[in-house]
Protein backbone atom coordinates (compact mmCIF):
# COMPACT_ATOMS: atom_id res chain seq x y z
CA UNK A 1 -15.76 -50.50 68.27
CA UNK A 2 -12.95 -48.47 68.60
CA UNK A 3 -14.87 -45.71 67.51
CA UNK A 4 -16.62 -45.40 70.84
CA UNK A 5 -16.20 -43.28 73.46
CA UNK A 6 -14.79 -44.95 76.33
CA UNK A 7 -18.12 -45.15 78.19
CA UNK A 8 -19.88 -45.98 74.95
CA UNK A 9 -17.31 -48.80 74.78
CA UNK A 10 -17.91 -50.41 78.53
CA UNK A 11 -21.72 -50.26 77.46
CA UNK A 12 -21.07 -51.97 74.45
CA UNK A 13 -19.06 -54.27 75.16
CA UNK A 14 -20.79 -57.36 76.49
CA UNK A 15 -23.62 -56.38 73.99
CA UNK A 16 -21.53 -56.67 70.99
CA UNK A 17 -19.89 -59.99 72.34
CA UNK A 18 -22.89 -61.70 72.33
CA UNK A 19 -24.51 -60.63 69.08
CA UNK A 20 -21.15 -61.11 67.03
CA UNK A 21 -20.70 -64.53 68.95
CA UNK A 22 -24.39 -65.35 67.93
CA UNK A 23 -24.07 -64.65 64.18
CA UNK A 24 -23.69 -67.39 61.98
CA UNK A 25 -21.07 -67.19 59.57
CA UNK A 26 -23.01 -66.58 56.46
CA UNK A 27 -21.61 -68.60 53.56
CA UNK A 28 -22.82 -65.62 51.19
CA UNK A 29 -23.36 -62.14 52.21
CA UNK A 30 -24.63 -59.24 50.38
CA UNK A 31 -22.14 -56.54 51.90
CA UNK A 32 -18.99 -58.64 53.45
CA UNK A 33 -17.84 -57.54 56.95
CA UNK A 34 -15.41 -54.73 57.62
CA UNK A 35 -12.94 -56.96 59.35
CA UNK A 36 -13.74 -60.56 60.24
CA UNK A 37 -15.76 -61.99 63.23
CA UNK A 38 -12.88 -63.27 65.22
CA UNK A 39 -11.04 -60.02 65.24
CA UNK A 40 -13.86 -57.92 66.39
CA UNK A 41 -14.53 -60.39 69.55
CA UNK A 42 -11.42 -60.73 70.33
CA UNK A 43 -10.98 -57.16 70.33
CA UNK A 44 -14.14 -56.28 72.47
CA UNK A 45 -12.82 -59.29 74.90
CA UNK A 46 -9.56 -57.77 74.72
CA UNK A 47 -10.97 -54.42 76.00
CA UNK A 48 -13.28 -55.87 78.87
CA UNK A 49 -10.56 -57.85 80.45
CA UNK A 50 -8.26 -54.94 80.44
CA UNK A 51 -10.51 -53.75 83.55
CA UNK A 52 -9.97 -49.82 81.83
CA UNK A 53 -9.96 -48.07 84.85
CA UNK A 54 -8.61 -47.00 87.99
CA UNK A 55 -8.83 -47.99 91.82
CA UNK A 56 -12.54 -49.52 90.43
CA UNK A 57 -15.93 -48.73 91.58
CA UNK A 58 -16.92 -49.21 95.14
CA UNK A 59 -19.62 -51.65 95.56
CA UNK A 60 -21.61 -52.10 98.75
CA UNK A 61 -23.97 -50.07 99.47
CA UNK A 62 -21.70 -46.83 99.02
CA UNK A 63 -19.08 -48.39 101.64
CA UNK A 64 -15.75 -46.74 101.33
CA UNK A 65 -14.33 -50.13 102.28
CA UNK A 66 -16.63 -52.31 99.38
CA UNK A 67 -14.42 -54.11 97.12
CA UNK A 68 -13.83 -52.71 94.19
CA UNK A 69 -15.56 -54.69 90.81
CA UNK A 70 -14.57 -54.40 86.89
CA UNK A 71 -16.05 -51.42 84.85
CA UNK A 72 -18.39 -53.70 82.83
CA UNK A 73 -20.43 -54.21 86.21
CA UNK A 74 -22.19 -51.05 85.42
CA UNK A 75 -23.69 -50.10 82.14
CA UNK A 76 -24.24 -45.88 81.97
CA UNK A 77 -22.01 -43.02 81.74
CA UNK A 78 -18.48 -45.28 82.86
CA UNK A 79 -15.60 -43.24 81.97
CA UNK A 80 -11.96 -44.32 81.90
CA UNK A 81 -11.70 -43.38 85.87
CA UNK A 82 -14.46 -45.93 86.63
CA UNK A 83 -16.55 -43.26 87.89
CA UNK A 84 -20.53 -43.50 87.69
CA UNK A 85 -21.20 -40.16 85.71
CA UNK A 86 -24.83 -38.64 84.94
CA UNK A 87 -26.81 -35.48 85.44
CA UNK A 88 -29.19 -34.08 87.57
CA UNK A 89 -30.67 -32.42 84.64
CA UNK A 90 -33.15 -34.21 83.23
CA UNK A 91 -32.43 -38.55 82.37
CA UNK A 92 -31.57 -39.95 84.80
CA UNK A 93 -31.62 -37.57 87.24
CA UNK A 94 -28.94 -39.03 89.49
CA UNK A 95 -25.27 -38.51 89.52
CA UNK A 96 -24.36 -42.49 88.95
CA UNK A 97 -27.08 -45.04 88.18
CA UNK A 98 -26.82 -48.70 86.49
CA UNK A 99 -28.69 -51.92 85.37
CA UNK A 100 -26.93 -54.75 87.48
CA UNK A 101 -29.20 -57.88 87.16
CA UNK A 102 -29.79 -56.99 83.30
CA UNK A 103 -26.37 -56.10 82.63
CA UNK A 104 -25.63 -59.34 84.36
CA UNK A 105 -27.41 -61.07 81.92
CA UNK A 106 -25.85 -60.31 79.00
CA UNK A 107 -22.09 -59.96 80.18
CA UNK A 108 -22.82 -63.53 81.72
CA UNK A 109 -24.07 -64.88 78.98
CA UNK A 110 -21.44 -62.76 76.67
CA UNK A 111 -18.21 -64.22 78.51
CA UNK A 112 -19.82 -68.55 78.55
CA UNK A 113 -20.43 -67.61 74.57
CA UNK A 114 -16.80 -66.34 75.02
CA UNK A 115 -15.49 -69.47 76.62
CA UNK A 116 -17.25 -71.75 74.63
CA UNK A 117 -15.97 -70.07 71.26
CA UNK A 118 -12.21 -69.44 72.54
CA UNK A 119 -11.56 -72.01 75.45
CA UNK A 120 -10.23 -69.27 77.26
CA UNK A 121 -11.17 -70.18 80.25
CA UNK A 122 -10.73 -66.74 82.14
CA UNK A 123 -14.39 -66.46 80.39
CA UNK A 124 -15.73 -68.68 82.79
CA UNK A 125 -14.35 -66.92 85.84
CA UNK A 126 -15.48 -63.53 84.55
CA UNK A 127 -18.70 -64.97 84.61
CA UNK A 128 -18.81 -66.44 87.35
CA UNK A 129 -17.99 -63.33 89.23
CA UNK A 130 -20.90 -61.17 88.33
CA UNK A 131 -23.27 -64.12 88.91
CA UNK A 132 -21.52 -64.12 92.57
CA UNK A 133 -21.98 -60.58 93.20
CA UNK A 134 -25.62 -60.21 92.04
CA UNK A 135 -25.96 -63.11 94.51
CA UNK A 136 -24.09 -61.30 97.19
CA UNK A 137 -26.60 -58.14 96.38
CA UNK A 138 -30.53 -59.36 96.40
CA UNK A 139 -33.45 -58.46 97.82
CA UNK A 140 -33.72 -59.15 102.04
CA UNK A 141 -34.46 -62.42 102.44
CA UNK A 142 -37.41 -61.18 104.73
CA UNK A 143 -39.21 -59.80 102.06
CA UNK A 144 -42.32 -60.90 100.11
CA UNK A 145 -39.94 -60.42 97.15
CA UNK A 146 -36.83 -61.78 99.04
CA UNK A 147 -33.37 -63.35 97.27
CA UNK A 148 -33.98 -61.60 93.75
CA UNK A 149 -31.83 -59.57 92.18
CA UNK A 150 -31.89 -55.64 91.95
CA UNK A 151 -33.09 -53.77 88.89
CA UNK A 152 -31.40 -50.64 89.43
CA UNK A 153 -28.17 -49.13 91.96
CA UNK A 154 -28.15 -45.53 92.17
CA UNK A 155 -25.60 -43.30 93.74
CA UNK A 156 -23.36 -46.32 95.00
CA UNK A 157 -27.06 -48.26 97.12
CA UNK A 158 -29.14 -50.69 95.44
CA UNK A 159 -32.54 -49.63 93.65
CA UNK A 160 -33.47 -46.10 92.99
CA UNK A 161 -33.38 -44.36 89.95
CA UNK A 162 -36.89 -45.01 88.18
CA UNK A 163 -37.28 -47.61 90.16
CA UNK A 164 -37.42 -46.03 93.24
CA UNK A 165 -37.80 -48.75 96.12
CA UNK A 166 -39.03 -51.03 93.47
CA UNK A 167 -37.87 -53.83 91.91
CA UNK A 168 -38.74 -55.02 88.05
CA UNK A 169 -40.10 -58.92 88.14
CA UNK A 170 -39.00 -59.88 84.53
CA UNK A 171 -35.34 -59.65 85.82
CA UNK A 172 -35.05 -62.54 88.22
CA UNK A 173 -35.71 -65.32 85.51
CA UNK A 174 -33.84 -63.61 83.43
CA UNK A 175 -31.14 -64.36 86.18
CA UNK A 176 -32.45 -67.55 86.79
CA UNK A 177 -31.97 -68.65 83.21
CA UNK A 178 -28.25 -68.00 83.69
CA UNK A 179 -27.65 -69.40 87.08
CA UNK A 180 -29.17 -72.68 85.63
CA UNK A 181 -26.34 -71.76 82.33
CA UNK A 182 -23.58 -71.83 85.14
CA UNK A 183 -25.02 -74.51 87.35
CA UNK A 184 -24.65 -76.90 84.51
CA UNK A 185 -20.63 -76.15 83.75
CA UNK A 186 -19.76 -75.60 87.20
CA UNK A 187 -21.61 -78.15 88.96
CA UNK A 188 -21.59 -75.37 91.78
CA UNK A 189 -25.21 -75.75 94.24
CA UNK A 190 -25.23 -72.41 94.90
CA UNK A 191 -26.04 -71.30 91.46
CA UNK A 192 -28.75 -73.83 91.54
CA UNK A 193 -30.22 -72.82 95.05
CA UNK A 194 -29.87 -69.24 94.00
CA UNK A 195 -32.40 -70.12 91.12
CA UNK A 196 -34.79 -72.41 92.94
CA UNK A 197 -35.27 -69.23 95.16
CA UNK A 198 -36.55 -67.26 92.52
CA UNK A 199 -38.69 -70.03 91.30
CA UNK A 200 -40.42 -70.18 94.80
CA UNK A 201 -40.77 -66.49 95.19
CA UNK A 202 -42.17 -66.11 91.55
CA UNK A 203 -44.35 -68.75 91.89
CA UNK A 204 -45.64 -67.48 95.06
CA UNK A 205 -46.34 -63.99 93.90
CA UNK A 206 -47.75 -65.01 90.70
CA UNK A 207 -51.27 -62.97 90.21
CA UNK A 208 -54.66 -64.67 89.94
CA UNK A 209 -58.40 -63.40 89.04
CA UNK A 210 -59.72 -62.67 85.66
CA UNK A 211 -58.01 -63.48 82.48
CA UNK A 212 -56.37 -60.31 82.30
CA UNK A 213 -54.55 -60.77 85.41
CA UNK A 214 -54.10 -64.59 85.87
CA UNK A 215 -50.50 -65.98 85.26
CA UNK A 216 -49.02 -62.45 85.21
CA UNK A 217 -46.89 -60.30 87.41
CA UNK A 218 -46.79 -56.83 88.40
CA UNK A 219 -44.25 -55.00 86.49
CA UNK A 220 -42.29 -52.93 89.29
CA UNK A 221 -42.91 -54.09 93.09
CA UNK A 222 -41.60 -53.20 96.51
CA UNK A 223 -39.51 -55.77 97.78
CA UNK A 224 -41.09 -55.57 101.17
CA UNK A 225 -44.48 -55.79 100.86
CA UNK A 226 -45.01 -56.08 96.99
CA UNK A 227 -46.69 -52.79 96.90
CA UNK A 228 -47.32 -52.02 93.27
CA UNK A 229 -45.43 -48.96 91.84
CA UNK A 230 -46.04 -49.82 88.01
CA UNK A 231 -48.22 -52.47 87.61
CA UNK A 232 -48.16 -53.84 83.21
CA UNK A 233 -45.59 -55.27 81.25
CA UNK A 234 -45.75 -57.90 78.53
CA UNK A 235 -42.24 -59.31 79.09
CA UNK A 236 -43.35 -62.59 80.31
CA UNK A 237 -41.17 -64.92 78.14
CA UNK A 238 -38.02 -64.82 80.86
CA UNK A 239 -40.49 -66.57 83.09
CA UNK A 240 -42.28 -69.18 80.79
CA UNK A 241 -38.81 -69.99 79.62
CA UNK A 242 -37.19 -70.20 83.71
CA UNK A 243 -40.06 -72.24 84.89
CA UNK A 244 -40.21 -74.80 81.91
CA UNK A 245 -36.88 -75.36 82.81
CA UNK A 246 -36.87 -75.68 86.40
CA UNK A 247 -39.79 -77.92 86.01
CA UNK A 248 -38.08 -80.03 83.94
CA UNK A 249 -35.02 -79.85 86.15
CA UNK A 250 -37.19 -80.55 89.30
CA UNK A 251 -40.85 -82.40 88.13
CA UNK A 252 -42.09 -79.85 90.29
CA UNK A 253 -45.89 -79.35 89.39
CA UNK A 254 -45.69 -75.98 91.01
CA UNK A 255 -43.20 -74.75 88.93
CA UNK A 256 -45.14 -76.19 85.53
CA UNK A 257 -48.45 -74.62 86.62
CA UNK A 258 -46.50 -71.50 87.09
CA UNK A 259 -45.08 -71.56 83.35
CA UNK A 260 -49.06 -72.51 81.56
CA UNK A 261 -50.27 -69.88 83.84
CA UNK A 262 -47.55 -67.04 82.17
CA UNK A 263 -48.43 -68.94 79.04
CA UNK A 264 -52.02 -68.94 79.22
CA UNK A 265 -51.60 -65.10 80.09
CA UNK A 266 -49.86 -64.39 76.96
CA UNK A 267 -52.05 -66.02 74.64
CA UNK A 268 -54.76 -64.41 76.07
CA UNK A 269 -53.80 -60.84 76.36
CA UNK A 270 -50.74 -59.23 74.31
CA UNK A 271 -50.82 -62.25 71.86
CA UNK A 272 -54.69 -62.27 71.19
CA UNK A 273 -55.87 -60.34 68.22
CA UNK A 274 -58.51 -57.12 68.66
């Protein structure tokens, strides 16, 4: 880990956390481990907390006055100044671009895993304050696809980069998933509000017609209107997996038709032999 590069390293980070914190410990192993498990998280933990950085990165909307958040918020090109870098050349094609509700994700996830190995309960805050400032930053409520998270921020403003004005629909229950994760140790409503909003836009935008298209969503979408701007993806598993839950949660029979419809789709299309 220390081997990184600084911006390698704030990349990393919540990536590594979660795969060493997900490894069992093998009780034979071909090639034993350079160092063991508990040194390495703690050590990527260690490195994430430290905030590495100064004055932070500027948050709303490109508002000199946004509060500033930790380094890990963002996941390319972070160098030790907390500054966004890229190039205009070529990928990306923007001078600061990252992943938020993605990244959220797994740093989320990455810090409870955290908490629950450690007790250190600074894990639970962490987490808790990304989850808080994707929910600060969503879609206008206005929208066809309102209260979901952003894919994308480029240049300091929400969406852009290959997204354009778009948004990608396998990210919100991928959120979901983990404000139902926080809802359950916090107790805290708005976590669980936050995710029956996604259910009820999801479920509301879900696509019908033939079997090709029933059950599935469009892969990016406008916010406002749900125009189409890149219309296949496969990654339908975030949203079988959200809506079993939340219909479990709820006994809504909205939210289980939604999750055999994604099902259904699956079987039908990427999972069906040719």
């Amino acid at each position: 880990f220390r081997a990184l590069s600084p911006r390698s390293q704030m990349f990393a980070g919540p990536c590594i956390l979660l795969l060493v914190l997900s490894i069992a410990h093998p009780t034979r192993a071909e090639v034993a481990p350079a160092k063991p498990y508990s040194e390495v998280v703690s050590e990527v933990v260690g490195f994430l907390v430290s905030d590495v950085g100064r004055n932070g990165i500027r948050t709303n909307d490109n508002d000199p006055a946004g509060y500033p958040v930790p380094p890990y918020f963002y996941s390319y090109a972070i160098n030790d100044g907390n500054n966004l870098d890229s190039s205009l050349i070529g990928y990306p094609g923007y001078l600061s671009v990252s992943y938020p509700a993605y990244t959220a994700c797994v740093a989320i996830d990455a810090f409870l895993d955290w908490r629950r190995w450690s007790g250190d309960t600074e894990g639970l805050a962490r987490a808790r304050q990304y989850a808080d400032w994707i929910l600060e930053h969503r879609t206008p409520a206005g929208d066809l696809y309102a209260n979901l998270p952003y894919s994308t921020q480029t240049d300091g403003v929400m969406g852009g980069g290959w997204d354009g004005l778009a948004i990608m629909t396998d990210k919100p229950p991928m959120f979901g998933l983990r404000l139902l994760r926080l809802f359950d140790i916090t107790g805290d409503v708005a976590y669980l509000n936050g995710a029956i909003e996604i259910a009820d836009v999801m479920a509301a935008t879900q696509m019908t017609g033939t079997t090709a298209d029933d059950g599935r969503w469009p892969f990016r979408v406008v916010p406002v209107d749900g125009t189409v701007t890149q219309d296949y993806t496969s990654h339908l598993m975030p949203a079988v997996r959200f809506f079993a839950d939340m219909a479990t949660r709820t006994g809504s029979p909205v939210y289980a038709q939604t999750r055999d419809r994604a099902w259904a789709w699956l079987l039908a299309n990427p999972c069906e032999p040719t």
